[in-house]
N, C-alpha and C. Protein backbone atom coordinates (compact mmCIF):
# COMPACT_ATOMS: atom_id res chain seq x y z
N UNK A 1 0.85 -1.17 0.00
CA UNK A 1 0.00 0.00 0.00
C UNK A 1 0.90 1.24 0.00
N UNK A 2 0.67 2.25 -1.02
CA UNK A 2 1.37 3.19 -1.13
C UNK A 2 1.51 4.31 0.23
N UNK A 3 2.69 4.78 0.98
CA UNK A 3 2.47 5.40 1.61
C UNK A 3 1.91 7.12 1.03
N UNK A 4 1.45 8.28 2.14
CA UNK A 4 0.47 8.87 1.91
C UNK A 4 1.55 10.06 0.99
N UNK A 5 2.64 10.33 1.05
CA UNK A 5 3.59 11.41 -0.37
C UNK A 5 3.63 10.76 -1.24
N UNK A 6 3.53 9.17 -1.01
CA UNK A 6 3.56 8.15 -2.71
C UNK A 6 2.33 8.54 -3.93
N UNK A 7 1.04 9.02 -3.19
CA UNK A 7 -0.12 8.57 -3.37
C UNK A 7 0.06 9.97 -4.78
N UNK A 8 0.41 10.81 -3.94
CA UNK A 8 0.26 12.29 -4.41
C UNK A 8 1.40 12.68 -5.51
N UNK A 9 2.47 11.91 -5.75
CA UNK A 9 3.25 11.77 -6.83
C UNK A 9 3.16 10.79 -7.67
N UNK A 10 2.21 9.55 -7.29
CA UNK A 10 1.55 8.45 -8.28
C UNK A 10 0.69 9.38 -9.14
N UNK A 11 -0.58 9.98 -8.47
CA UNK A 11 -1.42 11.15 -9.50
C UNK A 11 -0.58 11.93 -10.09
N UNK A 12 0.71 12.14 -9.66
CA UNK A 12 0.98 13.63 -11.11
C UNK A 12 1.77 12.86 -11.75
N UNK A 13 2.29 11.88 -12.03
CA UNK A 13 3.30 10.26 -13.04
C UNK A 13 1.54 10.65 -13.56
N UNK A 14 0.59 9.58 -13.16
CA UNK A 14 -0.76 9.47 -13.73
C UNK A 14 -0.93 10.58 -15.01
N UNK A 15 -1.27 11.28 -14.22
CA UNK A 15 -1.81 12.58 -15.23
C UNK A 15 -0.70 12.98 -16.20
N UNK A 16 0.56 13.18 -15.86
CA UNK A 16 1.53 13.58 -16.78
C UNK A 16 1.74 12.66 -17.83
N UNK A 17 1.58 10.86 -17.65
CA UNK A 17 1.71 10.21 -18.70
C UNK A 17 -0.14 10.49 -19.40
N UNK A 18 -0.76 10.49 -19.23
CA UNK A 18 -2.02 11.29 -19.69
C UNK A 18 -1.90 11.77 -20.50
N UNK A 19 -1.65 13.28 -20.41
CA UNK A 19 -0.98 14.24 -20.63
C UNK A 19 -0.14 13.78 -21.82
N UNK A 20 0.93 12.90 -22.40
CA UNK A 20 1.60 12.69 -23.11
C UNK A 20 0.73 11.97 -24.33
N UNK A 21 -0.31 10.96 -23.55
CA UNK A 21 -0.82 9.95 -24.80
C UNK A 21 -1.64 11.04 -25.61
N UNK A 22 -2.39 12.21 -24.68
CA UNK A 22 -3.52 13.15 -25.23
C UNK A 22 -2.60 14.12 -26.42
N UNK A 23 -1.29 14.89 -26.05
CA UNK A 23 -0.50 15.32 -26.82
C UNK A 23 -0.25 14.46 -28.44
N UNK A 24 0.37 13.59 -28.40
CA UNK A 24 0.38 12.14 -28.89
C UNK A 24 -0.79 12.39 -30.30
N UNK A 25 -2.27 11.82 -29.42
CA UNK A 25 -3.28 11.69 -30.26
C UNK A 25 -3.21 12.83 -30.84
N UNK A 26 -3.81 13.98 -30.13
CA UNK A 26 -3.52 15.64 -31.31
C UNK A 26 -2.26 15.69 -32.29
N UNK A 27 -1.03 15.48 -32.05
CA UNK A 27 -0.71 15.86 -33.02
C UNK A 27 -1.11 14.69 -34.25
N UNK A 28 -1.39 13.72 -33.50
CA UNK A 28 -1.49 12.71 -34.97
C UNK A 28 -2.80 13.09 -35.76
N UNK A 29 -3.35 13.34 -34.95
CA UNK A 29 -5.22 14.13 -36.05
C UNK A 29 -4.65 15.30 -36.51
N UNK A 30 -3.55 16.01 -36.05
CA UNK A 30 -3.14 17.38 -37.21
C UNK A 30 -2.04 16.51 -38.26
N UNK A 31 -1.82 15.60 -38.30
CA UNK A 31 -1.12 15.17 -39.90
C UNK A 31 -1.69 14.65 -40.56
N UNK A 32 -1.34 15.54 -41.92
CA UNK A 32 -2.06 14.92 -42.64
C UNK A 32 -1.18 13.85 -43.38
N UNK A 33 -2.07 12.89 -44.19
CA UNK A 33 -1.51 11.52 -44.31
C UNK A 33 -2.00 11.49 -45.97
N UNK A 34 -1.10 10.99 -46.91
CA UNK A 34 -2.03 10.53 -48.08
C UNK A 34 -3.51 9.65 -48.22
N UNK A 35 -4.12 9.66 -48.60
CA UNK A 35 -5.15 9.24 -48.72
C UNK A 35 -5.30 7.63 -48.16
N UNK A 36 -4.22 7.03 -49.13
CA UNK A 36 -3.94 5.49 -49.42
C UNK A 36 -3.56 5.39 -48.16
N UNK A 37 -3.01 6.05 -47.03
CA UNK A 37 -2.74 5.61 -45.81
C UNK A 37 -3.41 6.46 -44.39
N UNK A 38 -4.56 6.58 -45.15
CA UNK A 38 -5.88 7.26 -43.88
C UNK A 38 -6.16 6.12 -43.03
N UNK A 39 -6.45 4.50 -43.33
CA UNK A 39 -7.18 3.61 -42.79
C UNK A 39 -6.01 3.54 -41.91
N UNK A 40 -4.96 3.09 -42.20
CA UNK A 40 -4.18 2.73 -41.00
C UNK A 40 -3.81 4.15 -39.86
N UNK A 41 -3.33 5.16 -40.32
CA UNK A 41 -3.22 6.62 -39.82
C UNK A 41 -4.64 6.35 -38.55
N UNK A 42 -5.66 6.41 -39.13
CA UNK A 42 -6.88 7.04 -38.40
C UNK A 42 -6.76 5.27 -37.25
N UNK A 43 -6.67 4.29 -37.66
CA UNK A 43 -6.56 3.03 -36.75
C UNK A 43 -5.22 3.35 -35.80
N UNK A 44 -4.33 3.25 -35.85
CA UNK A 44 -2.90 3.81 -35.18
C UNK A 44 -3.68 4.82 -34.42
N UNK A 45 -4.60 6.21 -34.50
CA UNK A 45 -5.00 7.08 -33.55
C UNK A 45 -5.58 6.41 -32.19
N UNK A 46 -6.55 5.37 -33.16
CA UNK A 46 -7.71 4.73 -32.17
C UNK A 46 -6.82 3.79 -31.08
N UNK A 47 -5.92 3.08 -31.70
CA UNK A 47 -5.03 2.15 -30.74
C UNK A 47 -4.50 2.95 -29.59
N UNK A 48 -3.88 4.16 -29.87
CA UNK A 48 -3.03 4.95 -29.26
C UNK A 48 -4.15 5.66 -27.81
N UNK A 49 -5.46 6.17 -28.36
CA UNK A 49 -6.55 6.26 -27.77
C UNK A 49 -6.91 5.34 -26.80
N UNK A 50 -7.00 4.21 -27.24
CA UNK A 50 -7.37 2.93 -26.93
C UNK A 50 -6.26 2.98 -25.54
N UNK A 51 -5.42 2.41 -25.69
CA UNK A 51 -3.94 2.30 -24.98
C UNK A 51 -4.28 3.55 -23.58
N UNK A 52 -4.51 4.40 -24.13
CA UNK A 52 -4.60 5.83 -23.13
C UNK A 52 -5.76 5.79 -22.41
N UNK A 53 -6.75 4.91 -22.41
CA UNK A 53 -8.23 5.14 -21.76
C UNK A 53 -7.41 4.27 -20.81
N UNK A 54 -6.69 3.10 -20.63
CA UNK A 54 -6.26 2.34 -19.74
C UNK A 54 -5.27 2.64 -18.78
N UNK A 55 -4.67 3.68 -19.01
CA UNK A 55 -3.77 4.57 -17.66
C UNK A 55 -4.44 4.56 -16.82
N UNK A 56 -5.25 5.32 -15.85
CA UNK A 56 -5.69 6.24 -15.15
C UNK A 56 -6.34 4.86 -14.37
N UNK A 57 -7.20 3.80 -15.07
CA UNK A 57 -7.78 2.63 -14.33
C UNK A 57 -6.92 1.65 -13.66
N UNK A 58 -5.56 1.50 -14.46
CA UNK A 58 -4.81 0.48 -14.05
C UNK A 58 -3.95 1.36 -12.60
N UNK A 59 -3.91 2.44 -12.87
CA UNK A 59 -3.20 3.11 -11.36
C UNK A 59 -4.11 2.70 -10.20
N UNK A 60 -5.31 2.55 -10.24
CA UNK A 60 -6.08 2.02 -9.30
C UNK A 60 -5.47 0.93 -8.46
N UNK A 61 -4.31 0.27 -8.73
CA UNK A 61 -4.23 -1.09 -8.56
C UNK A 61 -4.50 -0.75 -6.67
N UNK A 62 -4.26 -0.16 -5.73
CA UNK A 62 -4.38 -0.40 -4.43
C UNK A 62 -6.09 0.26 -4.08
N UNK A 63 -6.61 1.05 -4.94
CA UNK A 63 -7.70 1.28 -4.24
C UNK A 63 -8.98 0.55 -4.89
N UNK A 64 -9.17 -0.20 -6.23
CA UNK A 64 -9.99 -0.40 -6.93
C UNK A 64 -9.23 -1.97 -8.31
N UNK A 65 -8.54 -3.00 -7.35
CA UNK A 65 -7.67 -4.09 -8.02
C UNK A 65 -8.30 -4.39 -8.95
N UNK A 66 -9.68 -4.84 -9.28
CA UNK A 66 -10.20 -5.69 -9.96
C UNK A 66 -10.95 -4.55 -11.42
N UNK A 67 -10.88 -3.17 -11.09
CA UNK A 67 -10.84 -2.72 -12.37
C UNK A 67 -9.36 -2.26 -12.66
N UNK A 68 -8.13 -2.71 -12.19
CA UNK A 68 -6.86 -2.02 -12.75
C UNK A 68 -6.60 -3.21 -13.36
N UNK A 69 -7.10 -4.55 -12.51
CA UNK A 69 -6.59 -5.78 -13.39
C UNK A 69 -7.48 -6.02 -15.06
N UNK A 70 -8.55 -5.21 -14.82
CA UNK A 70 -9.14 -5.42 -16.08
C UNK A 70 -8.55 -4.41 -17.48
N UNK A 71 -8.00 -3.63 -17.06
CA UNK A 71 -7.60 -2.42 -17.95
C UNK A 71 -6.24 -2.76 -18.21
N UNK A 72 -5.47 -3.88 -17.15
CA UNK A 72 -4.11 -4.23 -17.18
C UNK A 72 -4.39 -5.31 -18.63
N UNK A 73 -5.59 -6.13 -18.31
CA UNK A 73 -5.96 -6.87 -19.45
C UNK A 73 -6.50 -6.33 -20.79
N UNK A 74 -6.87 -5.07 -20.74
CA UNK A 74 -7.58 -4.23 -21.96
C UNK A 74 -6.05 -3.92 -22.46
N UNK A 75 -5.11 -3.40 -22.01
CA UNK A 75 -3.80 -2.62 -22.35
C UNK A 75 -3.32 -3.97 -22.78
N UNK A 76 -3.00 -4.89 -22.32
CA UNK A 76 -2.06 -5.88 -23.26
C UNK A 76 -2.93 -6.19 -24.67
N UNK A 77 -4.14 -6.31 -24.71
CA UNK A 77 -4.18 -6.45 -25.54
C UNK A 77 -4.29 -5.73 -26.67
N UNK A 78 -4.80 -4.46 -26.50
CA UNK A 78 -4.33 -3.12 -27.01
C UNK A 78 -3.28 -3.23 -27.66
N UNK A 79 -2.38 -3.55 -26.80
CA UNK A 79 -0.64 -3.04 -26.92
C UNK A 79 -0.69 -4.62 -28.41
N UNK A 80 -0.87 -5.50 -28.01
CA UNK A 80 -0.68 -6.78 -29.07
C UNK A 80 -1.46 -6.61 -30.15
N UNK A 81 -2.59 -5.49 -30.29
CA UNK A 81 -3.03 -5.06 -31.43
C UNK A 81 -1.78 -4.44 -31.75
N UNK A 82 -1.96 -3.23 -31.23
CA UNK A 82 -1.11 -1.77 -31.94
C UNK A 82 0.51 -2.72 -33.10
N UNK A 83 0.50 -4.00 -32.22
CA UNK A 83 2.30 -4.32 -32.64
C UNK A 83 1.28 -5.47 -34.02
N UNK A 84 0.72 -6.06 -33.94
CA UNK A 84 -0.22 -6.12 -35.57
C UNK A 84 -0.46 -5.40 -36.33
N UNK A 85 -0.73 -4.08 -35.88
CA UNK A 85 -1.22 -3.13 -36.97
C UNK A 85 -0.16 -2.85 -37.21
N UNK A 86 0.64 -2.52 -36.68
CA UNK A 86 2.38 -2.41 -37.27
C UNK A 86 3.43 -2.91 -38.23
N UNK A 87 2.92 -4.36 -37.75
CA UNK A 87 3.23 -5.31 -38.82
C UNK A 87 2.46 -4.68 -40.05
N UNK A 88 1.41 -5.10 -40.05
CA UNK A 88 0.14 -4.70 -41.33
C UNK A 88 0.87 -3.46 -42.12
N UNK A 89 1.20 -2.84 -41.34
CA UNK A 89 1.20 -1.04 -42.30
C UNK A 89 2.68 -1.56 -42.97
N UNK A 90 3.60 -1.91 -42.03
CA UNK A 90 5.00 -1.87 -42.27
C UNK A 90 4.77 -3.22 -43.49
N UNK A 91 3.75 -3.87 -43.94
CA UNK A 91 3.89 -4.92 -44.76
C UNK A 91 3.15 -4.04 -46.14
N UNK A 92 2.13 -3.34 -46.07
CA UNK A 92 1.46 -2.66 -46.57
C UNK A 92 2.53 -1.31 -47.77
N UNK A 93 3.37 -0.83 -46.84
CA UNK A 93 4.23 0.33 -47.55
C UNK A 93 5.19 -0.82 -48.11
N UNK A 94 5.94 -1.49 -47.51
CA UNK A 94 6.51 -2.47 -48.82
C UNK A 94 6.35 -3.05 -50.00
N UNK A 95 4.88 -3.65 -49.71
CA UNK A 95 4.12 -3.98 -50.98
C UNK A 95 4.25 -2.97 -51.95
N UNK A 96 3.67 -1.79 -51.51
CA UNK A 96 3.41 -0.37 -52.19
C UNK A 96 5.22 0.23 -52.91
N UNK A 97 6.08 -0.10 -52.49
CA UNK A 97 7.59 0.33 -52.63
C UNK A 97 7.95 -0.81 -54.04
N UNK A 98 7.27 -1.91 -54.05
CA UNK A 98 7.62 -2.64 -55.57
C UNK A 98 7.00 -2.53 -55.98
């Protein structure tokens, strides 16, 4: 159990990585992308989105376990999308390069 100065520098880690994924998403909705690579662009936002709704729940882990363990489970799999869609795009612009 976190002692009580832990608690209060866990929330600003919290919010500041927040803070980074929200930065993150904006600038990626201000680039623009060729056309041919909107589907993946605009999917890569949603993952990244995705990924970021699961911060703030998984810090719960001492006051609220059983929704941090569920968001711990939403984020891996998130995260094992995002590294598919990765693959996908990075297979996608190759194709497109021959």
């Amino acid at each position: 159990v976190p002692k009580a100065g832990e608690e209060k520098n866990r929330t600003a880690n919290i919010a500041q990585n927040i803070a980074h994924y929200e930065k993150l998403i904006e600038g990626l909705l201000a680039t623009k992308v060729p056309s041919n690579l909107a589907q993946y662009h605009l999917l890569f936002v949603q993952k990244w989105a995705n990924i970021q709704a699961t911060i703030e729940p998984m810090s719960g882990v001492f006051t609220d376990p059983l929704k941090a363990l569920a968001a711990l489970s939403q984020y891996r799999g998130e995260v094992a999308e995002f590294d598919i869609l990765g693959k996908e795009f990075a297979d996608y612009v190759l194709k497109k390069k021959q």
